[in-house]
PDB file of N, CA and C in Angstrom:
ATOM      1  N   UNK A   1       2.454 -37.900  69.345  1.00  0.00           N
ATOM      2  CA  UNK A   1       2.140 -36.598  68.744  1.00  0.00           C
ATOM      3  C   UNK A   1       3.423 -35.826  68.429  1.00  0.00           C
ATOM      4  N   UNK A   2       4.381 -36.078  69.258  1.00  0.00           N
ATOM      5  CA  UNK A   2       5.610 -35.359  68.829  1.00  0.00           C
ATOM      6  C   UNK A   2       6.363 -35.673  67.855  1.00  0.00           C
ATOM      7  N   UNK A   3       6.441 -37.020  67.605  1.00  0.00           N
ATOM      8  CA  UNK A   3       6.994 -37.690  66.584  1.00  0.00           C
ATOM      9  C   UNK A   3       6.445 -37.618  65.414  1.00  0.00           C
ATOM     10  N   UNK A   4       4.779 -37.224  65.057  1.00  0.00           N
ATOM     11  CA  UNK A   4       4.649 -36.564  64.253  1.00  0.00           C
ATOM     12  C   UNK A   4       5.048 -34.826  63.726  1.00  0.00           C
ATOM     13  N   UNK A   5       4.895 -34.365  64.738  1.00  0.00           N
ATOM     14  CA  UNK A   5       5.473 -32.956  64.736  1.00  0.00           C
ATOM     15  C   UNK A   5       7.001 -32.943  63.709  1.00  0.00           C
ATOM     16  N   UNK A   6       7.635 -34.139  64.617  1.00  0.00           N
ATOM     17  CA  UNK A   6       9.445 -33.806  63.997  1.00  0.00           C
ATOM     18  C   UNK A   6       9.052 -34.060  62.665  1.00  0.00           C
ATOM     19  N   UNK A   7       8.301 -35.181  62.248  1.00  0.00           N
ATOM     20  CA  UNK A   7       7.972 -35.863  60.494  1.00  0.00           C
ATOM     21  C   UNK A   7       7.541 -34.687  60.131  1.00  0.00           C
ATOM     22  N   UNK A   8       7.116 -34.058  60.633  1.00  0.00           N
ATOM     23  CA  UNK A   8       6.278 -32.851  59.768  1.00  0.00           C
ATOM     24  C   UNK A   8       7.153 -31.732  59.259  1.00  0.00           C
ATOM     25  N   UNK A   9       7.940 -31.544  60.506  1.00  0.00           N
ATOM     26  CA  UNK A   9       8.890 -30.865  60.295  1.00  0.00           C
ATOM     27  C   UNK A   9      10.008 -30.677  59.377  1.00  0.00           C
ATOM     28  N   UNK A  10      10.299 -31.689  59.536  1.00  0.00           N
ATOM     29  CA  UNK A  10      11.861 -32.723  58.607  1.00  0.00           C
ATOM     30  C   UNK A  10      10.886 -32.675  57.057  1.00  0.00           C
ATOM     31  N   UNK A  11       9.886 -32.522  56.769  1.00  0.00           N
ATOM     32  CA  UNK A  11       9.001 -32.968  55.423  1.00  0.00           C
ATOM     33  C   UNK A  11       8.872 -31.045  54.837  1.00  0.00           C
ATOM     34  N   UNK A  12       8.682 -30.579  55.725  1.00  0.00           N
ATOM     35  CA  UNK A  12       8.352 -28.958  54.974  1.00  0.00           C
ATOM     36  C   UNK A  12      10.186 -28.346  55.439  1.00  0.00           C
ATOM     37  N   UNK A  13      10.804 -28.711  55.969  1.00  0.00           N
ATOM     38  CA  UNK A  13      12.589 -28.296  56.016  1.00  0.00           C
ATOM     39  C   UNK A  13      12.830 -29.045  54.257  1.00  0.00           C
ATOM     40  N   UNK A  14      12.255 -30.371  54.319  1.00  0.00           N
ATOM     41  CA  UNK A  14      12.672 -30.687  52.696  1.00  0.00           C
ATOM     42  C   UNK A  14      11.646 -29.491  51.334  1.00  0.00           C
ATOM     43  N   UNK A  15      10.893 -29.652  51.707  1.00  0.00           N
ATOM     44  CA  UNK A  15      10.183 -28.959  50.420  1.00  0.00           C
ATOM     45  C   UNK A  15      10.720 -27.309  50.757  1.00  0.00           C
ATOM     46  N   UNK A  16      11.225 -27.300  51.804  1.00  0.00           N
ATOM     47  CA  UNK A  16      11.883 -25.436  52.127  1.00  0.00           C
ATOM     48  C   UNK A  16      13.191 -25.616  51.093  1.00  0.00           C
ATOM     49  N   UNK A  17      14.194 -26.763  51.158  1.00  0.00           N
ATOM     50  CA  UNK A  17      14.993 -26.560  50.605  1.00  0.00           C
ATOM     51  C   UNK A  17      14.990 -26.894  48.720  1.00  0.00           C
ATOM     52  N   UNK A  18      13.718 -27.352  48.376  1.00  0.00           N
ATOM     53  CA  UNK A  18      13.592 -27.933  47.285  1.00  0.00           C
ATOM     54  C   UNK A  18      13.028 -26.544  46.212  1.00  0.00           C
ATOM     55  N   UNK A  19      11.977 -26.074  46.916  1.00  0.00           N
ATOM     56  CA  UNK A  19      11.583 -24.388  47.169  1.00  0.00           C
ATOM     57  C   UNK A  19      13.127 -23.159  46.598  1.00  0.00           C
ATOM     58  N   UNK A  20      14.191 -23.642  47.568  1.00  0.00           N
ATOM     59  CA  UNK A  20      15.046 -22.700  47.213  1.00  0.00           C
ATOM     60  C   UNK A  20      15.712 -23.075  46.112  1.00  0.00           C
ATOM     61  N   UNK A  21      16.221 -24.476  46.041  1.00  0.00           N
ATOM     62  CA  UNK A  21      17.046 -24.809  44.869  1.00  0.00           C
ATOM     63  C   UNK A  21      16.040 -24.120  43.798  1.00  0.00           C
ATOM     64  N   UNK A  22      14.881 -24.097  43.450  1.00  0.00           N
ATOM     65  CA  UNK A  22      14.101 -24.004  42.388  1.00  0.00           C
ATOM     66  C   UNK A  22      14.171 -22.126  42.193  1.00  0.00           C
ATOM     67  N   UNK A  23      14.291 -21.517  43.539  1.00  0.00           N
ATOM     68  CA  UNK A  23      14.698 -19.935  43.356  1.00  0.00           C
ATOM     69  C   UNK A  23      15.798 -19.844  43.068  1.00  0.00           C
ATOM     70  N   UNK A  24      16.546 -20.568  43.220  1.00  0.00           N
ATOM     71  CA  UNK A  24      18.194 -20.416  42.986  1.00  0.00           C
ATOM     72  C   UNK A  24      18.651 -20.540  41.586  1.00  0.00           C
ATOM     73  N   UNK A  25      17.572 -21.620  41.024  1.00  0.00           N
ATOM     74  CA  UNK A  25      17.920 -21.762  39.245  1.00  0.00           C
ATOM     75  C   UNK A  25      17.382 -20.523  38.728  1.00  0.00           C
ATOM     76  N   UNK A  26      16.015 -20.380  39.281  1.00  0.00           N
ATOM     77  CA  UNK A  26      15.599 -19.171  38.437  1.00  0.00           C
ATOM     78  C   UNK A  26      15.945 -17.988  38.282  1.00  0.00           C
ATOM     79  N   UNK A  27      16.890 -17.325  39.704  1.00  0.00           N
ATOM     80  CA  UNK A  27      17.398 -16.400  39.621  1.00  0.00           C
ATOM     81  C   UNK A  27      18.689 -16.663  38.598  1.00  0.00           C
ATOM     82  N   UNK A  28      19.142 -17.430  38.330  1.00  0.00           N
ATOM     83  CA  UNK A  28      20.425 -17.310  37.686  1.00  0.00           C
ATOM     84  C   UNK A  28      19.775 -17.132  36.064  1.00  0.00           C
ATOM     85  N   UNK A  29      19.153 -17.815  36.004  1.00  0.00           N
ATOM     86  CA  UNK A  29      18.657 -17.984  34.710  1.00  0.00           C
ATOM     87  C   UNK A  29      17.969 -16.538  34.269  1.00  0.00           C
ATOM     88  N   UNK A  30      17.827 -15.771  35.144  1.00  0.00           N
ATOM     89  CA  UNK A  30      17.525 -14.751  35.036  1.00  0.00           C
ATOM     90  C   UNK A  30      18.608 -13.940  34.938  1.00  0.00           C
ATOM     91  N   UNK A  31      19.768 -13.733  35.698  1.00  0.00           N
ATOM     92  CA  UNK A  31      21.097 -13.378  35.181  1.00  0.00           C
ATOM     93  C   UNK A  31      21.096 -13.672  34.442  1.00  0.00           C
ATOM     94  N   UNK A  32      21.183 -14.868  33.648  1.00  0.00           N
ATOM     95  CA  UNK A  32      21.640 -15.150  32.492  1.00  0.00           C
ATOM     96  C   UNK A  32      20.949 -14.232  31.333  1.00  0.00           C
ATOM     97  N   UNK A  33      19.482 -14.302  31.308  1.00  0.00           N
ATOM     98  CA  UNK A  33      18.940 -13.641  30.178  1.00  0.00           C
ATOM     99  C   UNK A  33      19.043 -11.703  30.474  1.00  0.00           C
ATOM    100  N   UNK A  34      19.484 -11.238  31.723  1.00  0.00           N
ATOM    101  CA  UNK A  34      19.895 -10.080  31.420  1.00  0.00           C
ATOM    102  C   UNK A  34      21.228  -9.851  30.922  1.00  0.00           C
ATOM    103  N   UNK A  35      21.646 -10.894  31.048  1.00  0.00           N
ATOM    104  CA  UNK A  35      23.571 -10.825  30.475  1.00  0.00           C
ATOM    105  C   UNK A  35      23.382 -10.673  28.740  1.00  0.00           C
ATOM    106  N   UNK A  36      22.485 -11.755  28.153  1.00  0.00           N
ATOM    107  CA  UNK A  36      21.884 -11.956  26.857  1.00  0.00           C
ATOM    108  C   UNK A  36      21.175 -10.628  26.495  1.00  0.00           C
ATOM    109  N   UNK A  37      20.468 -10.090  26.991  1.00  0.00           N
ATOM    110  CA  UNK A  37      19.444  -8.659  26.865  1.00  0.00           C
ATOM    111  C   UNK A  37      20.211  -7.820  26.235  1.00  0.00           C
ATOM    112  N   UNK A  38      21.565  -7.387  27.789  1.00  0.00           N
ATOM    113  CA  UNK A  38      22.757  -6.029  27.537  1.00  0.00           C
ATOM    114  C   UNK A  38      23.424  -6.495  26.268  1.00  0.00           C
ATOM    115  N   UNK A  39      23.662  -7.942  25.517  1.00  0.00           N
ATOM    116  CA  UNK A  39      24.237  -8.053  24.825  1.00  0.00           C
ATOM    117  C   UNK A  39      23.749  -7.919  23.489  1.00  0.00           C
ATOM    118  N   UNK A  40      22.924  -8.370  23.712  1.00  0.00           N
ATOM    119  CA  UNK A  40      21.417  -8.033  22.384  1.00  0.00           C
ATOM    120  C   UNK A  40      21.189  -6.236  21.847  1.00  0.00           C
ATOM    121  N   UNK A  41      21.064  -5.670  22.846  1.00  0.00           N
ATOM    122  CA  UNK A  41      21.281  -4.546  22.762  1.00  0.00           C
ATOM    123  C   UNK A  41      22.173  -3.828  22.552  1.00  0.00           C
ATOM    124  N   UNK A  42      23.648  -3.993  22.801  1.00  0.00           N
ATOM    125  CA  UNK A  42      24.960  -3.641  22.261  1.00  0.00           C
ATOM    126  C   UNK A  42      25.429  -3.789  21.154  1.00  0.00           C
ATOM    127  N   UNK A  43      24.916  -5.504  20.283  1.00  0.00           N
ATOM    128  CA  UNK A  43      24.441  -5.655  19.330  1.00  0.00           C
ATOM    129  C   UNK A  43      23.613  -4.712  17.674  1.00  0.00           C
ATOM    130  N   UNK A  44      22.803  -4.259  19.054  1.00  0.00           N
ATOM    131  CA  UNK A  44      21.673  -3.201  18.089  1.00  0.00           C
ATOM    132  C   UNK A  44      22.444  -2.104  18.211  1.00  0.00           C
ATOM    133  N   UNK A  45      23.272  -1.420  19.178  1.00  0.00           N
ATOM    134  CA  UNK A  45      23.441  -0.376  18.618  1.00  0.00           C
ATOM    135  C   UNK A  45      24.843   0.099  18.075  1.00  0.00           C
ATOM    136  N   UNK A  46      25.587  -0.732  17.621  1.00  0.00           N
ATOM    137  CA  UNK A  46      26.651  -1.470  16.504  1.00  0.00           C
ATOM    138  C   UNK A  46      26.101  -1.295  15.045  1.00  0.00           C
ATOM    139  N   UNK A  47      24.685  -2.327  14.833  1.00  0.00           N
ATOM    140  CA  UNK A  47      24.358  -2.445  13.684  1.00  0.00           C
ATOM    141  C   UNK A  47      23.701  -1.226  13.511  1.00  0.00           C
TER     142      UNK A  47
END
């Protein structure tokens, strides 16, 4: 029973870290499109 416990464990520690990589892109990518936004808009008020 314990040795399932650790498998269980070691299996949701992986999908915890698979979880973050996937917050980690999205937040950037989200930087990214507010970097694009302020620039879009600086843009507009030029033209």
């Amino acid at each position: 029973a314990q040795s399932r416990l650790s498998e269980q464990l070691v299996v949701e520690v992986a999908e915890c870290r698979v979880s973050k990589g996937l917050l980690q892109e999205k937040e950037t990518a989200i930087v990214d499109m507010k970097k694009e936004l302020t620039e879009l808009r600086l843009l507009d008020v030029v033209l």
